[in-house]
C-alpha atoms as a PDB file:
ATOM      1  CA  UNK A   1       0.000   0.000   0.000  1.00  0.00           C
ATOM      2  CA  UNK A   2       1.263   3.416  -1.039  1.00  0.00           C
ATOM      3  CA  UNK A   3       0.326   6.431   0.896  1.00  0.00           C
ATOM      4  CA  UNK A   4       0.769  10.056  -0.187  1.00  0.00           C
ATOM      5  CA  UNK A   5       0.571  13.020   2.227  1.00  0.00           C
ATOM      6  CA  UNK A   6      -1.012  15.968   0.917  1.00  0.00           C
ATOM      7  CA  UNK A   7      -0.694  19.379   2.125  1.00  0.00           C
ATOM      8  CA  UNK A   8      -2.765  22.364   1.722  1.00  0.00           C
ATOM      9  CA  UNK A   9      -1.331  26.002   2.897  1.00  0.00           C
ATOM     10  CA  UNK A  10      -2.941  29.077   2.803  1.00  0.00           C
ATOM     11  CA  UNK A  11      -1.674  31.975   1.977  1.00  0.00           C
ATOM     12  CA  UNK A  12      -2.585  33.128   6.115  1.00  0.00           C
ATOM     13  CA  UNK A  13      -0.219  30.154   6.875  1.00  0.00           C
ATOM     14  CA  UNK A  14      -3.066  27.855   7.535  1.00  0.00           C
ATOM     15  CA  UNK A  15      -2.218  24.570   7.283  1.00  0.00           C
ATOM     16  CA  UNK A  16      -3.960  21.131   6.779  1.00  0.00           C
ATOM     17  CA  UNK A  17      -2.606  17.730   6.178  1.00  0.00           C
ATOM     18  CA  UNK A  18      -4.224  13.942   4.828  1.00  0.00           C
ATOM     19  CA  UNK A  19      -3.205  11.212   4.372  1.00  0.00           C
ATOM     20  CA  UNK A  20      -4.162   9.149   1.519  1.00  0.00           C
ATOM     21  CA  UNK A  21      -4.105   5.488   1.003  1.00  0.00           C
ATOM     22  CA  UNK A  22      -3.693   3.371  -2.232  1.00  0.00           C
ATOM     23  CA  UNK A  23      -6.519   0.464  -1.089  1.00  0.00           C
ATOM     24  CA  UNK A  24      -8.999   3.634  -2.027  1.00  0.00           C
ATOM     25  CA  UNK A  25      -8.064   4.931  -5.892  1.00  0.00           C
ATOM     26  CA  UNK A  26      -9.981   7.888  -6.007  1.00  0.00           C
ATOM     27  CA  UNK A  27      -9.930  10.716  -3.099  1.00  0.00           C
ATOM     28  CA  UNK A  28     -12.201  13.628  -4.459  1.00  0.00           C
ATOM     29  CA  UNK A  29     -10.658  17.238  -3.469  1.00  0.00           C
ATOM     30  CA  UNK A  30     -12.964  20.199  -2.972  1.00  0.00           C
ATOM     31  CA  UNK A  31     -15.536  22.670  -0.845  1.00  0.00           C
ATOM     32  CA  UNK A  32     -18.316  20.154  -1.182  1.00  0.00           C
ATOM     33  CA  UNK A  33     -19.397  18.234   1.828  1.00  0.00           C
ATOM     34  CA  UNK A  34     -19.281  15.164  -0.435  1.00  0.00           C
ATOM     35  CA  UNK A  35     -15.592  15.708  -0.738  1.00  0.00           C
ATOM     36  CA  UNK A  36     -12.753  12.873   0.570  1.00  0.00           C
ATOM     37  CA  UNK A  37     -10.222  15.782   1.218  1.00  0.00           C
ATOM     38  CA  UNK A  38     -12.309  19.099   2.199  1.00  0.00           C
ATOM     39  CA  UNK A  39     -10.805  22.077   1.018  1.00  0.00           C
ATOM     40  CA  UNK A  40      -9.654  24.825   4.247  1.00  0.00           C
ATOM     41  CA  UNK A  41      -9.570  27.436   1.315  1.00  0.00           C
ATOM     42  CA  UNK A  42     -11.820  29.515   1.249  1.00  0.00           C
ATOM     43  CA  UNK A  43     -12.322  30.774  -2.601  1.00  0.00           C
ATOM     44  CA  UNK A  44     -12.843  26.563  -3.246  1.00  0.00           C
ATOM     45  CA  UNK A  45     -16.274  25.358  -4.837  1.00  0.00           C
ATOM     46  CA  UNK A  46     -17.675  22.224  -4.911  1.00  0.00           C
ATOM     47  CA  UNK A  47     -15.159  19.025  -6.178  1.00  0.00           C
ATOM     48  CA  UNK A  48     -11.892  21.019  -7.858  1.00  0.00           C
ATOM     49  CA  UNK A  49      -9.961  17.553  -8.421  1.00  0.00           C
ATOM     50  CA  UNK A  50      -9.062  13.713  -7.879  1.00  0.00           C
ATOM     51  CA  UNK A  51      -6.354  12.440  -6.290  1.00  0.00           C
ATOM     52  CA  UNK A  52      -6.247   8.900  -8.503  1.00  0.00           C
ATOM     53  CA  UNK A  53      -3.764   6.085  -7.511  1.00  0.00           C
ATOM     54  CA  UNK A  54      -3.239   3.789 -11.020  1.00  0.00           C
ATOM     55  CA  UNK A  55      -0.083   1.854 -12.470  1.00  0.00           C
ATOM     56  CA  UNK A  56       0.971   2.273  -8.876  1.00  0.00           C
ATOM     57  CA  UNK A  57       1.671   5.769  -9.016  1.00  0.00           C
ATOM     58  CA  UNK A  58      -0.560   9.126  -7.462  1.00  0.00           C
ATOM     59  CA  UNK A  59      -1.666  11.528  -9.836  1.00  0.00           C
ATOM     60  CA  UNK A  60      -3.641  14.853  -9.249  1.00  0.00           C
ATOM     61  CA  UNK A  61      -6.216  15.382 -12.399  1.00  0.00           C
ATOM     62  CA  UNK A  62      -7.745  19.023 -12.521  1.00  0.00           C
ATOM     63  CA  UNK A  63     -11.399  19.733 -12.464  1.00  0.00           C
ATOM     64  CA  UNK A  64     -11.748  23.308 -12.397  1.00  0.00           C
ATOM     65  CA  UNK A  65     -10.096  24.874 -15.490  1.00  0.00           C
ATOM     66  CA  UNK A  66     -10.886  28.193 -14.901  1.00  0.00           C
ATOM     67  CA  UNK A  67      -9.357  28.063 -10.771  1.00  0.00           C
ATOM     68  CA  UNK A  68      -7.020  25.288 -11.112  1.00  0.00           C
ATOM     69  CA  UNK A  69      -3.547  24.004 -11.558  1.00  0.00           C
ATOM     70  CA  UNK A  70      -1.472  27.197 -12.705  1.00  0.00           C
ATOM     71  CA  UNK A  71       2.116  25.442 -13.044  1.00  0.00           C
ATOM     72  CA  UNK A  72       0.920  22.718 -15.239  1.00  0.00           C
ATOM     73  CA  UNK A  73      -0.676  22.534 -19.164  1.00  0.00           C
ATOM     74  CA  UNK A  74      -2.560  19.357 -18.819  1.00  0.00           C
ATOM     75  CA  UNK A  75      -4.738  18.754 -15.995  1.00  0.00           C
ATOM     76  CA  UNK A  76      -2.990  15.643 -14.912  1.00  0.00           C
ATOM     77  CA  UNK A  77      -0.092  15.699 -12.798  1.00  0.00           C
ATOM     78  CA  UNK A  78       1.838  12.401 -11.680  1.00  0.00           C
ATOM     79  CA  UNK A  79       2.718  12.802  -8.428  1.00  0.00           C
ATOM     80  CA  UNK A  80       5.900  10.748  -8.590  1.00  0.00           C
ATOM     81  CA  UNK A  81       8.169  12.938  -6.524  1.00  0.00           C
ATOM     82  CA  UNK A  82       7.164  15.762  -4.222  1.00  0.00           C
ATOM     83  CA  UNK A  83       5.022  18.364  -6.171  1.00  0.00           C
ATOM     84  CA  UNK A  84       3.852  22.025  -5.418  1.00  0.00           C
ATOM     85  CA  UNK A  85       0.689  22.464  -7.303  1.00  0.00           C
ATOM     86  CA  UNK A  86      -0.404  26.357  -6.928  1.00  0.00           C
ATOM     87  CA  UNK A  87      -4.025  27.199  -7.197  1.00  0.00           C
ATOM     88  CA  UNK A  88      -5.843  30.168  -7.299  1.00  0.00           C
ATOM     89  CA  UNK A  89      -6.071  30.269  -3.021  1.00  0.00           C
ATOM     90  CA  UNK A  90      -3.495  27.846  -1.554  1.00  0.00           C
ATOM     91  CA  UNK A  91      -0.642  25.754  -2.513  1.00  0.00           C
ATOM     92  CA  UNK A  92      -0.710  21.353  -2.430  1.00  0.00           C
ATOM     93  CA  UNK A  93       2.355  19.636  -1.908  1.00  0.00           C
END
């Protein structure tokens, strides 16, 4: 089982930390109440993007075009080494 540790600051220096585990594929990441990994950002609406676990590696796949993933040009990102994936409110690492 691989687990990945996610990491949301704010720009306040809030700070909030999960931890993710392979046996589940698919952890949602958003505002909504539905969410896996709830959002402490305040500017975030409903489900932004999916942490996805395939081919044994953790990706992060974009939902929200128009507030999401500056640093990247696809709206997948493999997560194979430590990332730092800006959005429009707080930073994931």
């Amino acid at each position: 089982m691989l687990t990945l540790i996610v990491r949301q600051s704010l720009k306040n220096g809030t700070v909030k930390t999960w931890k993710l585990r392979s046996s589940n594929t698919t952890h949602t990441f958003g505002a909504s109440r539905d969410a896996d990994v709830i959002s402490i950002a305040p500017g975030t609406k409903g489900i932004q993007g999916v942490f996805e676990f395939k081919n044994d590696q953790w990706w992060y796949i974009n939902l929200d075009m128009a507030t999401g993933v500056e640093n990247t040009g696809s709206p997948a990102l493999c997560l194979d080494k430590e990332q730092k994936i800006d959005l429009k409110d707080c930073t994931l690492r």
